[in-house]
C-alpha atoms as a PDB file:
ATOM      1  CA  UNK A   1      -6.546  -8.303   5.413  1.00  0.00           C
ATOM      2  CA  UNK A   2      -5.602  -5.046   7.442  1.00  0.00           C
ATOM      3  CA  UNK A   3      -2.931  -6.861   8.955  1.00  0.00           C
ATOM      4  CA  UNK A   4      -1.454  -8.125   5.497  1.00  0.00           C
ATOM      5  CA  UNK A   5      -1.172  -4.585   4.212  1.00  0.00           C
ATOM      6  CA  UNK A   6       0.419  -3.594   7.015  1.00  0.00           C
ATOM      7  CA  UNK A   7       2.927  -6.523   7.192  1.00  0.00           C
ATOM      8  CA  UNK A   8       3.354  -6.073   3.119  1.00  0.00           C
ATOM      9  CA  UNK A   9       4.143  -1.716   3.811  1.00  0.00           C
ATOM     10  CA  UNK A  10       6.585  -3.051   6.284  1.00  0.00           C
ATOM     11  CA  UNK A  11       8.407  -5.412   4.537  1.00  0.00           C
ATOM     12  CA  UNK A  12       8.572  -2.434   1.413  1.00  0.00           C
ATOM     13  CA  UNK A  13      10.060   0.128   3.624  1.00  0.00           C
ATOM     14  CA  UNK A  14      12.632  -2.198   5.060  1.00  0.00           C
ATOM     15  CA  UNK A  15      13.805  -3.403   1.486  1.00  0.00           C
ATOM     16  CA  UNK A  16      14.236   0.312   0.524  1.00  0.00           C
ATOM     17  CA  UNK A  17      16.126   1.384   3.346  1.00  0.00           C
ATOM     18  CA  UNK A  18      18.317  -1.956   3.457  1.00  0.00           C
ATOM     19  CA  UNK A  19      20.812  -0.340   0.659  1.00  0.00           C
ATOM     20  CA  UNK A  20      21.542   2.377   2.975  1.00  0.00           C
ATOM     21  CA  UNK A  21      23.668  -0.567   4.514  1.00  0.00           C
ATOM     22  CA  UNK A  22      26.819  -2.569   3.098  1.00  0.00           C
ATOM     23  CA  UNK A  23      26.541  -5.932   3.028  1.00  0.00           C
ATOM     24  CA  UNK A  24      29.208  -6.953   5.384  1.00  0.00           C
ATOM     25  CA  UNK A  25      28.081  -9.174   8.520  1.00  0.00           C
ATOM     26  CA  UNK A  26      29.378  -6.190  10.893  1.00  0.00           C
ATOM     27  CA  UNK A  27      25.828  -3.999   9.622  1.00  0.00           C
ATOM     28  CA  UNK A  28      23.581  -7.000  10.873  1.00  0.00           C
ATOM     29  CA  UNK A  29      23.063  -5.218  14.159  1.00  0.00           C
ATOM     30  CA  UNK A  30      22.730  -2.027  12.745  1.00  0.00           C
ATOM     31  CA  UNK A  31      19.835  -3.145   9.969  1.00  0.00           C
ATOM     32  CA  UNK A  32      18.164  -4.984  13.109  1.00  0.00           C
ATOM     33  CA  UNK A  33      18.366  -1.676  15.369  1.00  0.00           C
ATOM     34  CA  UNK A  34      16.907  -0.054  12.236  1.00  0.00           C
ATOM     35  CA  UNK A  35      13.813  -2.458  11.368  1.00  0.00           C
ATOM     36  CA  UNK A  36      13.284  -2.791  15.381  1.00  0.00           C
ATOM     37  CA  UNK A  37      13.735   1.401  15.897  1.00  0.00           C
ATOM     38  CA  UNK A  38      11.052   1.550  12.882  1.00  0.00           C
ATOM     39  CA  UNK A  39       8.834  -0.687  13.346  1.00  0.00           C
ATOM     40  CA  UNK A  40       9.019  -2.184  17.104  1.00  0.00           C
ATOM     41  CA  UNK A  41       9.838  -5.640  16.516  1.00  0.00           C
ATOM     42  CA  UNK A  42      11.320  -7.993  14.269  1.00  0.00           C
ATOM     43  CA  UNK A  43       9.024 -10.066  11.813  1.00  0.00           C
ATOM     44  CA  UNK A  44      10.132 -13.612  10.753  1.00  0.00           C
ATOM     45  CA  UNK A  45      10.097 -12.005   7.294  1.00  0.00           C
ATOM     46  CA  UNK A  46      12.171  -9.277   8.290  1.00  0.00           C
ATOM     47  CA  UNK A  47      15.197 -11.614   9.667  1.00  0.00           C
ATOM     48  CA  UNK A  48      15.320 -13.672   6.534  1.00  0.00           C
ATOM     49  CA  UNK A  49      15.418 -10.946   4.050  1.00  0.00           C
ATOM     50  CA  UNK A  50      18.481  -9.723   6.262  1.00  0.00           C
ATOM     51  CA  UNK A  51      19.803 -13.125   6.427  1.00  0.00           C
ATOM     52  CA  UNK A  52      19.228 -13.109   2.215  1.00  0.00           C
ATOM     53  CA  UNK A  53      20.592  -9.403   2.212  1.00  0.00           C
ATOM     54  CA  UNK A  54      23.706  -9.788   4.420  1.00  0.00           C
ATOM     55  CA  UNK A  55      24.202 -13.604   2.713  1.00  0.00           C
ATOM     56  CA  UNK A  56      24.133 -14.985   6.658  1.00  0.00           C
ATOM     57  CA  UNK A  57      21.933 -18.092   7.216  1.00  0.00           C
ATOM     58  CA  UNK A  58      18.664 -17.323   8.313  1.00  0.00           C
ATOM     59  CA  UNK A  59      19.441 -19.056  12.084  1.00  0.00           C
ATOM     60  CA  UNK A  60      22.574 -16.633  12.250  1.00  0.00           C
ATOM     61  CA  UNK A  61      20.247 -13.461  12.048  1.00  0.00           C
ATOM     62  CA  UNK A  62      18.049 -14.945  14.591  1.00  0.00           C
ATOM     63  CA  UNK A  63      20.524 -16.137  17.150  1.00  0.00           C
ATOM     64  CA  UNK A  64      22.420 -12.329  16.982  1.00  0.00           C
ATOM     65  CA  UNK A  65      19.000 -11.199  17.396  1.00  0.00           C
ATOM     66  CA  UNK A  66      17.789 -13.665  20.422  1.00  0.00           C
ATOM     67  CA  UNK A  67      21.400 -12.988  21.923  1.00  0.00           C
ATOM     68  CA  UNK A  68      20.098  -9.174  22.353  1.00  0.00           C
ATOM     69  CA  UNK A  69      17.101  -8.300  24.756  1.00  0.00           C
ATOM     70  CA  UNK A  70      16.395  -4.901  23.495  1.00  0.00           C
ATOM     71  CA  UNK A  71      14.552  -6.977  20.438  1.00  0.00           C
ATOM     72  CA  UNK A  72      10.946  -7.461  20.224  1.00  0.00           C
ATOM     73  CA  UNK A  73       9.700 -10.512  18.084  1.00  0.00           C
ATOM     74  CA  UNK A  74       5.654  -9.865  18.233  1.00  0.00           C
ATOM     75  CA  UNK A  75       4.253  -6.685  17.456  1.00  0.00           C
ATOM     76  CA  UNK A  76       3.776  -4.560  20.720  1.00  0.00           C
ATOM     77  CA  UNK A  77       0.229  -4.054  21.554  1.00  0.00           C
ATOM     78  CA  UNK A  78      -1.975  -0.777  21.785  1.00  0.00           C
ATOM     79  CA  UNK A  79      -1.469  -0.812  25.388  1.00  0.00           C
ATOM     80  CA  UNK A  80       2.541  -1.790  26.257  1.00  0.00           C
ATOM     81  CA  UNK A  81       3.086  -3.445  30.028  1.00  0.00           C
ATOM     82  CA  UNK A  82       6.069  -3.051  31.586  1.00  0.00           C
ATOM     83  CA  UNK A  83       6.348  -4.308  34.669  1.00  0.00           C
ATOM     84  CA  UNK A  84       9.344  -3.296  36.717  1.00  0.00           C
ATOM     85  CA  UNK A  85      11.690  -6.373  38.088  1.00  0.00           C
ATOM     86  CA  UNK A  86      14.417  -4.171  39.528  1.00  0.00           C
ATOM     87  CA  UNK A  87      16.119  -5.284  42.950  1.00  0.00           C
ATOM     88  CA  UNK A  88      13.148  -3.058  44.718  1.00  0.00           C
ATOM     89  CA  UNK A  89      10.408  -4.124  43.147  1.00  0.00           C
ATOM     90  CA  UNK A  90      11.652  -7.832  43.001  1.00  0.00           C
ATOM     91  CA  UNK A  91      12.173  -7.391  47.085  1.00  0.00           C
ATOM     92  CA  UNK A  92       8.653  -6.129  47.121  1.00  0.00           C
ATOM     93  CA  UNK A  93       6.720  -8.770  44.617  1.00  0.00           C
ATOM     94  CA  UNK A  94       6.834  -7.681  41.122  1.00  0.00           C
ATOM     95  CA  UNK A  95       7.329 -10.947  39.883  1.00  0.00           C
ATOM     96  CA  UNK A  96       3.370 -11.832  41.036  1.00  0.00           C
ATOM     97  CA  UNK A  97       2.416  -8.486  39.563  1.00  0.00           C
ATOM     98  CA  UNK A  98       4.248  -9.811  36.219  1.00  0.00           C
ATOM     99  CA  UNK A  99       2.376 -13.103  36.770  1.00  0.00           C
ATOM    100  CA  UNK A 100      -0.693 -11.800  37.745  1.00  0.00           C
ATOM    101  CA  UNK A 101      -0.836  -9.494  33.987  1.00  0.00           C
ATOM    102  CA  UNK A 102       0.332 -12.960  32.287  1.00  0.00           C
ATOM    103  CA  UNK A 103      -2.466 -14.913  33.708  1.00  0.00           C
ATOM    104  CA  UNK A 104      -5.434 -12.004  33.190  1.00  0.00           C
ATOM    105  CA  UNK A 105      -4.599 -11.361  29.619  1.00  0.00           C
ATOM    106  CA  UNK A 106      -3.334 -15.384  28.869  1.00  0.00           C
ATOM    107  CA  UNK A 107      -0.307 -14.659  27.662  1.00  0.00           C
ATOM    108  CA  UNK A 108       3.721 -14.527  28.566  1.00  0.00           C
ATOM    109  CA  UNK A 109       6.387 -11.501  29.271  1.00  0.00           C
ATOM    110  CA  UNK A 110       7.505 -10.669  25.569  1.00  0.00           C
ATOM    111  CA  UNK A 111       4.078 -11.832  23.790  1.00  0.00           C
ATOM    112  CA  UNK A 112       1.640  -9.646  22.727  1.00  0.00           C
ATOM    113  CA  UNK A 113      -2.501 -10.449  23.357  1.00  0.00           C
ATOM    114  CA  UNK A 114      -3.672 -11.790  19.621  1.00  0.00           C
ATOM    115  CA  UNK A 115      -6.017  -8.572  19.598  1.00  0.00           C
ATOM    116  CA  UNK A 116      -3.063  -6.499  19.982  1.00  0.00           C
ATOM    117  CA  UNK A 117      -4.587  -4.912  22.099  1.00  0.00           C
ATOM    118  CA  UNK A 118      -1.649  -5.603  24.842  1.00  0.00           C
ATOM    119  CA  UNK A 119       1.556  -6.874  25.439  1.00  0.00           C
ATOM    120  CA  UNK A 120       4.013  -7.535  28.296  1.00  0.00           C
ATOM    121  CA  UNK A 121       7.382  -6.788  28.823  1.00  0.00           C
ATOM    122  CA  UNK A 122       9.892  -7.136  31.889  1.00  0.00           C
ATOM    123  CA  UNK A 123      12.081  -4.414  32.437  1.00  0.00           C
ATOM    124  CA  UNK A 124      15.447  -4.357  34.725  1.00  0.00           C
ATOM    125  CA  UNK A 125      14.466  -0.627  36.386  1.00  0.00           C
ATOM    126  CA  UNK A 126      11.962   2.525  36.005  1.00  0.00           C
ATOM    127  CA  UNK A 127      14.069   4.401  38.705  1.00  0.00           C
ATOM    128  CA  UNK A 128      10.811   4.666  41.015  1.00  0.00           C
ATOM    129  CA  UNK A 129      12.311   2.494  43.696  1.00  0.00           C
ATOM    130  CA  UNK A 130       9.835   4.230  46.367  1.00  0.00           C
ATOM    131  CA  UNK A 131       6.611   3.508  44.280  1.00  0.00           C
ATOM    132  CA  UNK A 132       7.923  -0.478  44.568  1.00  0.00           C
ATOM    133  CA  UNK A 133       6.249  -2.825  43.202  1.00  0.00           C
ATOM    134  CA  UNK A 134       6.100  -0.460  39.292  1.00  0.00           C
ATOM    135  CA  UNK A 135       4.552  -1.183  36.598  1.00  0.00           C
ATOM    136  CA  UNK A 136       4.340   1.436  33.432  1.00  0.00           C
ATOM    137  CA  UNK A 137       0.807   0.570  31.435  1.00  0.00           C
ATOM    138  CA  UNK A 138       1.280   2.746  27.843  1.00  0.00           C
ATOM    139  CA  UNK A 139       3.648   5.751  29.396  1.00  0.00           C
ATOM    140  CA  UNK A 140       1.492   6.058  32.749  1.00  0.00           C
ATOM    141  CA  UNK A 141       3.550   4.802  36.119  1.00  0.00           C
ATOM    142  CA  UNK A 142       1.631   2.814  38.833  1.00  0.00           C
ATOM    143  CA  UNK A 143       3.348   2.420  41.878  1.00  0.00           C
ATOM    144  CA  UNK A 144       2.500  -0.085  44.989  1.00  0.00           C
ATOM    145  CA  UNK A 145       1.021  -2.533  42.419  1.00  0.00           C
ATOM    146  CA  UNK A 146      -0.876  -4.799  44.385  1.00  0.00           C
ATOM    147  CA  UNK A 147      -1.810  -8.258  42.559  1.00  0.00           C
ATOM    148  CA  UNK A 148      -5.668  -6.960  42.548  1.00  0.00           C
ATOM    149  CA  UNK A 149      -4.796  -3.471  40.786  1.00  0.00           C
ATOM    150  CA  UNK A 150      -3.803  -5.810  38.027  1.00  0.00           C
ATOM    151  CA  UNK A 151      -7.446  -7.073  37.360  1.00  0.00           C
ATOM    152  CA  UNK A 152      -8.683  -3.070  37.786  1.00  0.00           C
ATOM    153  CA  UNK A 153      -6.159  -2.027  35.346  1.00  0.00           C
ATOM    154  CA  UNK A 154      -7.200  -4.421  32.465  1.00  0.00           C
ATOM    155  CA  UNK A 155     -10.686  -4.032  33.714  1.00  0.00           C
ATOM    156  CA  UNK A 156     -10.695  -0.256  32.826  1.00  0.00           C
ATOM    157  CA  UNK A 157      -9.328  -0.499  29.529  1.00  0.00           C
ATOM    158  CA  UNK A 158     -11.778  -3.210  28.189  1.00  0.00           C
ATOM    159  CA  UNK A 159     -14.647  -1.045  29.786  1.00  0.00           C
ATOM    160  CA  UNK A 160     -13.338   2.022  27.496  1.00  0.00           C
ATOM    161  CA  UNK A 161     -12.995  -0.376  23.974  1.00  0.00           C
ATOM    162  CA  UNK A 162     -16.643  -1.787  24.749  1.00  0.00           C
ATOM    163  CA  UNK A 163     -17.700   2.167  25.574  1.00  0.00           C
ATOM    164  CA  UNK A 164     -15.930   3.215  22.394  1.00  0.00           C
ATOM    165  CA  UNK A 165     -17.421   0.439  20.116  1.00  0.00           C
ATOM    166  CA  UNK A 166     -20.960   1.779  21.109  1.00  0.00           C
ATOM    167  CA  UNK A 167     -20.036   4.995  20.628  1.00  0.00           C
ATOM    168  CA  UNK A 168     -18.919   3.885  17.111  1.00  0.00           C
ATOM    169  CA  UNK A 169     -22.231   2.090  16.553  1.00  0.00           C
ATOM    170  CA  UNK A 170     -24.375   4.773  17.656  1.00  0.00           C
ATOM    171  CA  UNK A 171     -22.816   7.343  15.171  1.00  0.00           C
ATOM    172  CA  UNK A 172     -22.986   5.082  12.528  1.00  0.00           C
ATOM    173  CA  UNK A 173     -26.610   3.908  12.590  1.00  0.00           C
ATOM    174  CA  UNK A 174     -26.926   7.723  13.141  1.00  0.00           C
ATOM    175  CA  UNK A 175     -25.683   8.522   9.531  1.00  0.00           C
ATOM    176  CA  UNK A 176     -27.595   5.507   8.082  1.00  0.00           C
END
């Protein structure tokens, strides 16, 4: 239901800021930059009201869009991966570190966890070339990632949700 409303909000802000635009094809990037820049990815929804908007086939959008790395098509998750593929960290084994957060939280570079809770990306550089193999978990930098810091990392973050959601409980059988 949650997710509905927020899906429905979305979709209402992006129709009132779409007239902000012309509707000649050379805005398409632009409106995509805009929805992406707002809220973080594009939703299936979003493309074909641009498509309907800009009169372009619904495919058209999609393929500019695909053509484009610096757009998202899940929602990110609470806690953003980004695991450094740069020449450095390549040389050094990032792409098992990228492999090794793909197969702990069972999903791919680019997807998001169905929780939301997290999602993966693969980025060209962080500019921490010493710190080799780097991966950036929500804005925090963690350099010489080692394929077992991978299961710590996830590790820590599902012990805080679990000690959060007791918190949570406690409080509110507290006020009951």
């Amino acid at each position: 239901m949650e997710k509905d409303l927020n899906q429905e909000a979305m979709l209402n802000d992006i129709v009132s800021r779409l007239p902000a635009f012309g509707k000649e094809r050379g805005n398409l990037i632009p409106i995509l930059q805009m929805i992406h820049e707002r809220h973080a990815f594009l939703h299936p929804d979003a493309i074909k009201m641009v498509g309907e908007y800009l009169e372009m086939a619904e495919c058209e959008v999609y393929g500019v869009a695909t053509f484009y790395n610096q757009f998202r098509f899940h929602p990110p998750g609470k806690h953003p991966i980004k695991v450094c593929l740069g020449t450095a960290c390549h040389v050094r084994g990032s792409d098992i570190i990228l492999e090794n957060f793909e197969r702990k939280l069972e999903i791919h570079e680019g997807e998001t966890t169905p929780d939301l809770e997290f999602s993966i990306e693969r980025v060209a550089c962080v500019g921490c070339c010493a710190l080799a193999p780097v991966a950036v978990v929500d804005e925090t930098l963690h350099g010489h990632m080692a394929p077992s810091k991978v299961e710590g990392l996830i590790l820590g973050f599902e012990i805080e949700k679990e000690k959060e959601e007791r918190e949570k409980r406690r409080h509110e059988s507290g006020q009951s």
